[in-house]
Protein backbone atom coordinates (compact mmCIF):
# COMPACT_ATOMS: atom_id res chain seq x y z
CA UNK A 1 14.80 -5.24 45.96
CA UNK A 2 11.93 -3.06 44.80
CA UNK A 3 12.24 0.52 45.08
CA UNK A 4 9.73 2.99 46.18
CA UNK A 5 9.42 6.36 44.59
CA UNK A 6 7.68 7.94 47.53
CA UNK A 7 10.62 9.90 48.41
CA UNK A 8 13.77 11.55 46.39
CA UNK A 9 15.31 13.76 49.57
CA UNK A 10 18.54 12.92 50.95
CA UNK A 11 18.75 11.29 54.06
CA UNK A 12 21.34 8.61 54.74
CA UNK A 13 19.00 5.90 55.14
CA UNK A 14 17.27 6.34 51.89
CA UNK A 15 20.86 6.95 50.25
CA UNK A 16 21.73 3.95 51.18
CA UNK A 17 18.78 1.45 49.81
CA UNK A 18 19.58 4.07 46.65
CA UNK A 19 23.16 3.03 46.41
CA UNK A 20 22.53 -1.06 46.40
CA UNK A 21 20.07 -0.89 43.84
CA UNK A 22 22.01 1.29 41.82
CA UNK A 23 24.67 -1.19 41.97
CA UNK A 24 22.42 -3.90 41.60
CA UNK A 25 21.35 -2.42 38.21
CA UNK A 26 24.69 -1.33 37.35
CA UNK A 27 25.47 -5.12 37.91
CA UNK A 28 28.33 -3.58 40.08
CA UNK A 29 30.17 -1.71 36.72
CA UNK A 30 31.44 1.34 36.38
CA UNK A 31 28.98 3.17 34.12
CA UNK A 32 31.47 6.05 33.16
CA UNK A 33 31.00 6.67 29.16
CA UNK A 34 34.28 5.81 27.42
CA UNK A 35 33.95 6.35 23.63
CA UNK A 36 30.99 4.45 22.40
CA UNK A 37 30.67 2.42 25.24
CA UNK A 38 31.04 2.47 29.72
CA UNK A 39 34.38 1.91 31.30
CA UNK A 40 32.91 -1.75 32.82
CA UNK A 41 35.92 -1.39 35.46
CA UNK A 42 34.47 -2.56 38.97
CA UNK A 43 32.57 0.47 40.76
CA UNK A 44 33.41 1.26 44.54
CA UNK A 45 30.92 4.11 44.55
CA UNK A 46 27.30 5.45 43.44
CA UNK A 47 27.02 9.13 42.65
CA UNK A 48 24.10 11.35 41.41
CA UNK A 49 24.98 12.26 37.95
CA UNK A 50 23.57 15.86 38.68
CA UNK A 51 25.03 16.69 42.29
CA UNK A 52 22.14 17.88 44.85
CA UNK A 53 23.65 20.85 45.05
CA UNK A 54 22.74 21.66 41.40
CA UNK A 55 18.92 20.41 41.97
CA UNK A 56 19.65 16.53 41.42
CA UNK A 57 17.71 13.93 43.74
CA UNK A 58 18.57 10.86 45.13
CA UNK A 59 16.00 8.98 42.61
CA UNK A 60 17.81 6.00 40.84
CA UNK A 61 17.85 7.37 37.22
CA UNK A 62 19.73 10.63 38.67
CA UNK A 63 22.27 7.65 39.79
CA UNK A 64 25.34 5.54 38.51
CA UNK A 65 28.10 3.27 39.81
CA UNK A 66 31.60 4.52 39.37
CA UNK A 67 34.91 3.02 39.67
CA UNK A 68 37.07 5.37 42.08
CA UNK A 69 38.76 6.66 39.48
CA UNK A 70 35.95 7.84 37.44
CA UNK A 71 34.07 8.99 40.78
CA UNK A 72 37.61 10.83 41.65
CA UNK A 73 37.53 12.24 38.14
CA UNK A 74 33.89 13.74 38.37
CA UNK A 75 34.12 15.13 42.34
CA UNK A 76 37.27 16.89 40.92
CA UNK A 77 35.37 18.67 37.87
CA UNK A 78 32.58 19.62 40.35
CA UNK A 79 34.70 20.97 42.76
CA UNK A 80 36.76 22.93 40.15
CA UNK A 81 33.39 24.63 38.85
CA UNK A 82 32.23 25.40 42.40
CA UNK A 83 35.88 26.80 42.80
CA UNK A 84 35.39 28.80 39.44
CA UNK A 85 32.11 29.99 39.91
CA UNK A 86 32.75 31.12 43.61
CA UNK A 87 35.76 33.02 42.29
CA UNK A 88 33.82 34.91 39.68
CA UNK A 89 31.31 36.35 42.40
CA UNK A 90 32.27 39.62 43.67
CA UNK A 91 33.17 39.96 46.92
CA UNK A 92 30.99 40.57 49.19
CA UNK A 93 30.88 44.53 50.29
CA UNK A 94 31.62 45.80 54.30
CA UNK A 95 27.74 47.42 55.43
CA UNK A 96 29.31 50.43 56.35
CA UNK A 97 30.66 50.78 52.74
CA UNK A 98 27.50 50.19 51.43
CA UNK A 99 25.29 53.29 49.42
């Protein structure tokens, strides 16, 4: 498969073409580091190592195959920060108690 680099959005289509090469050239591993080396466990899914949310793309080097516990691992991190982060906001104030 040959990838084109005209495009880095999200959109499901190009997500997907994203997701076999990345396991492709992950030779279908799970690329989770593990001391000095990967996990090498069979991956089930293909992340973005910095979430879109957070300004990743969908390019291939922003990419890795994951076994599902590794992926499980990582969404649960993220979602703890975004819990964290959300819960260190103040909250937001009523207009009509606004000065």
């Amino acid at each position: 498969m040959v990838w084109s680099r005209r495009s880095s959005t999200w959109h499901p289509g190009n997500w997907r073409r994203t997701r076999e090469y990345v396991m492709h050239r992950d030779r279908g591993l799970c690329r989770w580091p593990v001391a000095d080396a990967e996990c090498g466990e069979p991956a089930a899914e293909v992340d973005r190592r910095i979430p879109y949310s957070q300004g990743g793309t969908s390019d291939p080097d922003n990419a890795w195959s994951l076994c599902r516990a590794h992926h499980a691992l990582k969404t649960g991190r993220e979602a703890t920060t975004a819990r964290e982060t959300r819960a260190r906001r103040e909250p937001p104030t009523h207009p009509s108690r606004r000065r």
